[in-house]
C-alpha atoms as a PDB file:
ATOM      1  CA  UNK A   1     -63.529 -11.689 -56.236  1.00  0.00           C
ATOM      2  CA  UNK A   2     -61.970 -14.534 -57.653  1.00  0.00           C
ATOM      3  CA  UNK A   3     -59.051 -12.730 -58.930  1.00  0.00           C
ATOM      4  CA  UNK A   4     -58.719 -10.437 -55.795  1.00  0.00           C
ATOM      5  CA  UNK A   5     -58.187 -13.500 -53.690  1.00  0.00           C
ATOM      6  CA  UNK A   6     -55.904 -15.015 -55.903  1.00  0.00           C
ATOM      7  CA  UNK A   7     -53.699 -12.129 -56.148  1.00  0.00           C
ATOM      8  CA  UNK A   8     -53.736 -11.874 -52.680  1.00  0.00           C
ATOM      9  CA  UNK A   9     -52.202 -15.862 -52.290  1.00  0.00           C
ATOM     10  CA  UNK A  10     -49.634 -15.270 -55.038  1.00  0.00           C
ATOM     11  CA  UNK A  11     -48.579 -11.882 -53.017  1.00  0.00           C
ATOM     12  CA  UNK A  12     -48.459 -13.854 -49.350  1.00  0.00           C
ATOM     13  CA  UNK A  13     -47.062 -17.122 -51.117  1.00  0.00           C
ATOM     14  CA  UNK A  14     -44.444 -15.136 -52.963  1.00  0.00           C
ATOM     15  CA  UNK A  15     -43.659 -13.032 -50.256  1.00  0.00           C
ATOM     16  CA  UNK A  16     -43.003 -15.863 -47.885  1.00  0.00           C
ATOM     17  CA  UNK A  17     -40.583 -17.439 -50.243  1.00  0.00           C
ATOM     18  CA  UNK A  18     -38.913 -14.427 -49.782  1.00  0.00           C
ATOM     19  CA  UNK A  19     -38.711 -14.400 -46.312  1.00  0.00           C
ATOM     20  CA  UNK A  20     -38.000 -17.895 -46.065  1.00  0.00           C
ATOM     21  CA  UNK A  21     -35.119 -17.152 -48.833  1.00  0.00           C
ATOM     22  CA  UNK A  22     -33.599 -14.515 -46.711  1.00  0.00           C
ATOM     23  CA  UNK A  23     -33.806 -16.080 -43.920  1.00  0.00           C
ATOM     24  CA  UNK A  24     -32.029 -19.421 -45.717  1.00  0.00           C
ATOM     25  CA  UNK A  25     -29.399 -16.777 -47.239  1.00  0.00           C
ATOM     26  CA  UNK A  26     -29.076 -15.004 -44.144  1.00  0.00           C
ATOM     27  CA  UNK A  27     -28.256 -18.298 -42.188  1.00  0.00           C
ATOM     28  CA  UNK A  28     -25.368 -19.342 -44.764  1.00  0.00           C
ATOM     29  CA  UNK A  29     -23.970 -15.753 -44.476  1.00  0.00           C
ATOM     30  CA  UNK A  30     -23.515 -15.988 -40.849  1.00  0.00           C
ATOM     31  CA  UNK A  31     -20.333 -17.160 -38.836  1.00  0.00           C
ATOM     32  CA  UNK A  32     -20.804 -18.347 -35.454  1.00  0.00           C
ATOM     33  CA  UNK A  33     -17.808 -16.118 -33.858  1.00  0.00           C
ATOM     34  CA  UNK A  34     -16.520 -17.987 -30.717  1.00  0.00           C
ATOM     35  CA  UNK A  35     -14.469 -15.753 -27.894  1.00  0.00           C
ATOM     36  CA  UNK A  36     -10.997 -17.341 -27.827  1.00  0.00           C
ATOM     37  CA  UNK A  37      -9.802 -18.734 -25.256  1.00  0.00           C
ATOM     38  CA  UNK A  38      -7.691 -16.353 -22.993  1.00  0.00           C
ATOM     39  CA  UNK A  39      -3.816 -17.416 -23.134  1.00  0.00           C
ATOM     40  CA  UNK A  40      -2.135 -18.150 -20.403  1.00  0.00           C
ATOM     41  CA  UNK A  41       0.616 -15.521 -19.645  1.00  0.00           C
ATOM     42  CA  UNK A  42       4.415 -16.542 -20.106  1.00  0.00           C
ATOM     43  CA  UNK A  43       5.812 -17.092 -17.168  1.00  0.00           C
ATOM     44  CA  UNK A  44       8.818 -14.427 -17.072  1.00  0.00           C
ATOM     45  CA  UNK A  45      12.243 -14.478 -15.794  1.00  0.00           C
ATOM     46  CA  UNK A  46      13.889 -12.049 -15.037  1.00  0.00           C
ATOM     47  CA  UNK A  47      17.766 -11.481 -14.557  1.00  0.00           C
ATOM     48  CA  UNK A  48      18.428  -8.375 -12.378  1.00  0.00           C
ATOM     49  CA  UNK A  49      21.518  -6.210 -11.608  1.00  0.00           C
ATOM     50  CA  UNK A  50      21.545  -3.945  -8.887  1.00  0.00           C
ATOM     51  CA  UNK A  51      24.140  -1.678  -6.993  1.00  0.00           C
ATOM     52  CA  UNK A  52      23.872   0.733  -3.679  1.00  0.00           C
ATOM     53  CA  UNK A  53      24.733   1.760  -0.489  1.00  0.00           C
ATOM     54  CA  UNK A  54      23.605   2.269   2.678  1.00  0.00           C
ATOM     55  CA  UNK A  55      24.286   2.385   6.614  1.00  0.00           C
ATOM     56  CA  UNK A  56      24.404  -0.668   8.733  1.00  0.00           C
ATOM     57  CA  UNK A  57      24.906  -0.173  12.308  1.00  0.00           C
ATOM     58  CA  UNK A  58      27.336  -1.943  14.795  1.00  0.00           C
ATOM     59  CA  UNK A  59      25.136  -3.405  17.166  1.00  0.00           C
ATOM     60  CA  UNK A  60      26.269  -1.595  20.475  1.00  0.00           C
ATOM     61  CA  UNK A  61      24.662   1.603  19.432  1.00  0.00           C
ATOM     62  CA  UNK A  62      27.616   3.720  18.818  1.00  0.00           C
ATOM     63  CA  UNK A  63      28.201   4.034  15.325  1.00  0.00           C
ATOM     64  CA  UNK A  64      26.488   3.341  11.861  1.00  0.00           C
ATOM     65  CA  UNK A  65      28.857   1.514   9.223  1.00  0.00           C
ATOM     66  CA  UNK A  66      28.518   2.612   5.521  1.00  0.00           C
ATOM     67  CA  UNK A  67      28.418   0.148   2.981  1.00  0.00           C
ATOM     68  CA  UNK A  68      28.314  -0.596  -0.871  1.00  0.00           C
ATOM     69  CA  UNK A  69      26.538  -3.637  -2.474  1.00  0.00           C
ATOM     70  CA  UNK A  70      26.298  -5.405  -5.535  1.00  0.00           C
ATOM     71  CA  UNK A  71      24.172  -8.063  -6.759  1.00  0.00           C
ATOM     72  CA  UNK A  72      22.696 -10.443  -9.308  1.00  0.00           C
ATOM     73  CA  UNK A  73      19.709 -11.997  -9.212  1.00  0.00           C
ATOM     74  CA  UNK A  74      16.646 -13.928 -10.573  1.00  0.00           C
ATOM     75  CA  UNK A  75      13.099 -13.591 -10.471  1.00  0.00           C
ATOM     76  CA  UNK A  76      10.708 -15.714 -11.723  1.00  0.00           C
ATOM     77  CA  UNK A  77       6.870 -14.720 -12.179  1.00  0.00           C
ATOM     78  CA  UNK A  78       4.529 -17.246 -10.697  1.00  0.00           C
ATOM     79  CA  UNK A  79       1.890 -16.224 -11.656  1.00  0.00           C
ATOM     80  CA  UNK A  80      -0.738 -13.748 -13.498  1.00  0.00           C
ATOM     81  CA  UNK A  81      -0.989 -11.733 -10.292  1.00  0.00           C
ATOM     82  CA  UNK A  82       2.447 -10.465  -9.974  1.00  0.00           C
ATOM     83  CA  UNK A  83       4.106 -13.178  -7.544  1.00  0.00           C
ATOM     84  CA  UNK A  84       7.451 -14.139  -7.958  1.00  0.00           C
ATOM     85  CA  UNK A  85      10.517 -16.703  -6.585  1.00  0.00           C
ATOM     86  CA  UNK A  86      13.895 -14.933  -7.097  1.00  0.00           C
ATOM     87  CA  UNK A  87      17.350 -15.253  -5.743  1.00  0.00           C
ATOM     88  CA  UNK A  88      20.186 -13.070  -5.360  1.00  0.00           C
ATOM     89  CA  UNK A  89      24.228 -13.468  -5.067  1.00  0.00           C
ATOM     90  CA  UNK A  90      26.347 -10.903  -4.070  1.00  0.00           C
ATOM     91  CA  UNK A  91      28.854  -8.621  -2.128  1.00  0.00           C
ATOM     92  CA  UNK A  92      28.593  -6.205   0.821  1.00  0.00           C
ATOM     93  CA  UNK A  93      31.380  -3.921   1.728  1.00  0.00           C
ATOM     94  CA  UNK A  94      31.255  -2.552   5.350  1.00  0.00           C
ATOM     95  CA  UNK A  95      33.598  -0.041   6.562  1.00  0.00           C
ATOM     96  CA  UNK A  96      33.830  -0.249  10.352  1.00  0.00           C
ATOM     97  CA  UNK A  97      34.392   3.013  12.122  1.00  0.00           C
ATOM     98  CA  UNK A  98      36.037   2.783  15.202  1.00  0.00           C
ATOM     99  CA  UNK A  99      35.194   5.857  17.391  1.00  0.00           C
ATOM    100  CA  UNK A 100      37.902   5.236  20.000  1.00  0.00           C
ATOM    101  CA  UNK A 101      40.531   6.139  17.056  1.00  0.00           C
ATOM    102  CA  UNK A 102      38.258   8.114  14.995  1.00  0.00           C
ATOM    103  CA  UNK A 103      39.379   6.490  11.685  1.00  0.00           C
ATOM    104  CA  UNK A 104      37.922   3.318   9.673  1.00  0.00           C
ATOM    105  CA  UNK A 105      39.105  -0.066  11.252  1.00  0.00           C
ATOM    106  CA  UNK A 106      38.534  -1.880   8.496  1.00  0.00           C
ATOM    107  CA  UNK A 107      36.874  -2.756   5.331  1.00  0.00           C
ATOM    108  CA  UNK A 108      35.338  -6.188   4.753  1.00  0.00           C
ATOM    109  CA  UNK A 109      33.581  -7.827   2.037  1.00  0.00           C
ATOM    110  CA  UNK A 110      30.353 -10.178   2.780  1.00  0.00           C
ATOM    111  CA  UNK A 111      29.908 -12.389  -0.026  1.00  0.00           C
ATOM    112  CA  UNK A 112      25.929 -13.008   0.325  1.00  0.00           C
ATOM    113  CA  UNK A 113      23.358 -15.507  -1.362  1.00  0.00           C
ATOM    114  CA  UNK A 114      19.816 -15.933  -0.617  1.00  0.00           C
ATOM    115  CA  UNK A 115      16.152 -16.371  -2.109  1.00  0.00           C
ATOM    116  CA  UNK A 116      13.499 -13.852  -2.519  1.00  0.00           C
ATOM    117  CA  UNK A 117       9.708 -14.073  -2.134  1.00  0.00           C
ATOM    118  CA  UNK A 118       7.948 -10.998  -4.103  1.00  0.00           C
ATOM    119  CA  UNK A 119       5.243  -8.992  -5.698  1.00  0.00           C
ATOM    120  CA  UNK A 120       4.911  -7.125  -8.565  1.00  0.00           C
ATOM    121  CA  UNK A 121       1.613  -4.604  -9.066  1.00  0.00           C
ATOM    122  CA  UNK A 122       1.838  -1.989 -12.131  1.00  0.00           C
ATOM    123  CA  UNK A 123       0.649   1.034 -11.290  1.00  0.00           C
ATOM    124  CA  UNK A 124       0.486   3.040 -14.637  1.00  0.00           C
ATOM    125  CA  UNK A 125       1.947   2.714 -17.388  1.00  0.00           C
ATOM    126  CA  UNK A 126       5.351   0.894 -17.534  1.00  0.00           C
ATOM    127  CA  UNK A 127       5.434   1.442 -13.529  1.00  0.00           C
ATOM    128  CA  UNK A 128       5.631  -1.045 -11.328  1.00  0.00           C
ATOM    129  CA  UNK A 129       5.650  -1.682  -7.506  1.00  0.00           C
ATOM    130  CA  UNK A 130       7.923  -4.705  -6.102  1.00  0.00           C
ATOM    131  CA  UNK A 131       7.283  -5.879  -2.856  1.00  0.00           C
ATOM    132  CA  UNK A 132       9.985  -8.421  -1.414  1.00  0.00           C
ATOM    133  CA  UNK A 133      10.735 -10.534   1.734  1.00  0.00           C
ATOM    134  CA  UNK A 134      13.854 -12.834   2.025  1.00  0.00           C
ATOM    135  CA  UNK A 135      16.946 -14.300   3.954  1.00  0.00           C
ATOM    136  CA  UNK A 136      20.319 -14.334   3.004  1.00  0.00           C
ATOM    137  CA  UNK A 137      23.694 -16.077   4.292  1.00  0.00           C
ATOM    138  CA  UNK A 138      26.158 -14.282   4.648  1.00  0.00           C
ATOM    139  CA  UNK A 139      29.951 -14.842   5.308  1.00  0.00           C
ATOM    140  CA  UNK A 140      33.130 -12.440   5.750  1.00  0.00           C
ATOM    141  CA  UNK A 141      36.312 -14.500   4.938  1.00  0.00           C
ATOM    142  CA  UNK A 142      38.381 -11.028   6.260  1.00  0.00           C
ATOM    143  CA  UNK A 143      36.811 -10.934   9.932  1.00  0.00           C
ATOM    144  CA  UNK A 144      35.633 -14.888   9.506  1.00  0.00           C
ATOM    145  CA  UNK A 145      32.139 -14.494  10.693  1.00  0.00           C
ATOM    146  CA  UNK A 146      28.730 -15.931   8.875  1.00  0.00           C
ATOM    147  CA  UNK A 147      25.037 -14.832   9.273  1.00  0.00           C
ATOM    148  CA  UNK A 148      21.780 -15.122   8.327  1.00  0.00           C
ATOM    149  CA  UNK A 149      19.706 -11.998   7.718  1.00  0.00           C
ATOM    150  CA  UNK A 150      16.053 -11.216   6.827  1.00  0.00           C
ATOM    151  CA  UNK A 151      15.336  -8.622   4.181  1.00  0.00           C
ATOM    152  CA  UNK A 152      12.391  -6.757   3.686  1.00  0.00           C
ATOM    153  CA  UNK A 153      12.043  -4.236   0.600  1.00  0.00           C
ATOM    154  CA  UNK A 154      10.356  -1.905  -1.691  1.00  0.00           C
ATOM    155  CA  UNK A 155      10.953   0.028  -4.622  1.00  0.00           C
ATOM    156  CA  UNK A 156       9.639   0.497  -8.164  1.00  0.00           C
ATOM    157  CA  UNK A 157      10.182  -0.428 -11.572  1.00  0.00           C
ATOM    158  CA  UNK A 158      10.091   1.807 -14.267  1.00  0.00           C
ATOM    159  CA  UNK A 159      10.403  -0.239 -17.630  1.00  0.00           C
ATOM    160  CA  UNK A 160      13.341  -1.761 -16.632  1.00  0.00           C
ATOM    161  CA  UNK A 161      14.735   0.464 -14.592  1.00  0.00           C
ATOM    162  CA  UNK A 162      14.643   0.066 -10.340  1.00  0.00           C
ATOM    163  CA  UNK A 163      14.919   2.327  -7.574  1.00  0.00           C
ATOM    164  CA  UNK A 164      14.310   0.802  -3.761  1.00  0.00           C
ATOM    165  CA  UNK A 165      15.210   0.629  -0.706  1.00  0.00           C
ATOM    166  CA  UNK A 166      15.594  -2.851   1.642  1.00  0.00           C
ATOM    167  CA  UNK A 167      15.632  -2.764   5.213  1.00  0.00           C
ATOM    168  CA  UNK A 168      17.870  -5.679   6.563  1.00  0.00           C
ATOM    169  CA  UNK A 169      18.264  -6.974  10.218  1.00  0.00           C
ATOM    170  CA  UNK A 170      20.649  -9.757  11.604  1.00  0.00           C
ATOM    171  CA  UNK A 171      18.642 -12.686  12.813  1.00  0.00           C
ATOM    172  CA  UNK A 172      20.856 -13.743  15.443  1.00  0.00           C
ATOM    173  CA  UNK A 173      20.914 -10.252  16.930  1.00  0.00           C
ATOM    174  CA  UNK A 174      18.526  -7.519  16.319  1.00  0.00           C
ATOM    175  CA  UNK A 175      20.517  -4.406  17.631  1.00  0.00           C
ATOM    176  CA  UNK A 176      22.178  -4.586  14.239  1.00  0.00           C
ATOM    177  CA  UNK A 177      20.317  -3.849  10.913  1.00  0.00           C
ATOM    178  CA  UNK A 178      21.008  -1.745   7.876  1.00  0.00           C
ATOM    179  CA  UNK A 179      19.182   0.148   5.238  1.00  0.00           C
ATOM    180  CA  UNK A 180      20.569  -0.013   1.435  1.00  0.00           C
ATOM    181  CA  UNK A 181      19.313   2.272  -1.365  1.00  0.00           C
ATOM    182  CA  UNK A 182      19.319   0.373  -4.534  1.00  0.00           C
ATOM    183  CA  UNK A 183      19.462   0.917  -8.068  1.00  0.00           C
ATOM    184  CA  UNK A 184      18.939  -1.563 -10.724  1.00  0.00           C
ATOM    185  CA  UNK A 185      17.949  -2.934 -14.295  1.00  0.00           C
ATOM    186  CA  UNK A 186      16.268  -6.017 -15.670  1.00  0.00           C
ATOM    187  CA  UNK A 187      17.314  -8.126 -18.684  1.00  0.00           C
END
């Protein structure tokens, strides 16, 4: 009985070395794996080009004005939710159509500047929407008249390629207001 007991002690004693080995062997293999922290996103900017056209109308109801635009601009993301700061400089060339002699008075160029308040959402892959509000000055050296306008848009981005449309109205008087198509790449 003697024996039978004793094996039984050397099994359980040996066995628990064992364990207690594994365990000890176990514990040096291990890595404690920590999550990383998440990186802050780069904030982006953005230098745009864009061209278009559009109608603008006269403000006495009779007759819409076609146009041609051209701009550069900036935009600057804010932060990881799409929001961006931007500003834009550049032309507008209205054509103003005088129905009395049925021919285009004149051409003038607005030289305009103005920032932009925006957001960007992605919608699938490499597609964006863009959002945007702003104001812009504008001033017309050939008919000497400034102005201040408020612009609201939308479009989308694809990669970095944009197609939009802006809805712009005079601040000063609201009878006139134009809509531009616009096309444009980011670099």
């Amino acid at each position: 009985m003697k024996k039978v007991i004793l094996l039984l002690l050397t099994i359980l004693s040996y066995s628990a070395c064992t364990q207690a080995q594994i365990i000890e062997t176990d514990s040096k293999m291990r890595t404690v794996i920590q999550e990383p922290e998440k990186p802050k996103s780069p904030r982006f900017t953005y230098f745009t080009a864009k061209v278009g056209g559009g109608l603008f109308s006269d403000g006495y109801g009779e007759s819409t004005c076609p146009s041609a635009n051209i701009e550069l601009g900036v935009m600057r993301l804010l932060n990881d939710h799409g929001l961006y700061f931007g500003g834009k400089i550049g032309g507008l060339i209205l054509s103003v159509y005088d129905p009395a002699i049925d021919h285009v008075e004149s051409d003038s160029f607005i030289f305009r500047i103005g920032p932009t308040l925006g957001l960007i959402k992605p919608l699938k892959d490499n597609l964006d929407f863009d959002g945007h509000i702003g104001i812009a000055y504008g001033y017309s050296h050939s008919i000497t008249t400034s102005y201040f306008n408020a612009e609201l848009g939308a479009g989308v981005w694809y990669n970095k390629y944009f197609a939009g449309i802006e809805f712009q109205e005079y601040l000063y008087d609201s009878s006139q207001y134009g809509i531009l198509l616009n096309l444009g790449i980011r670099f």
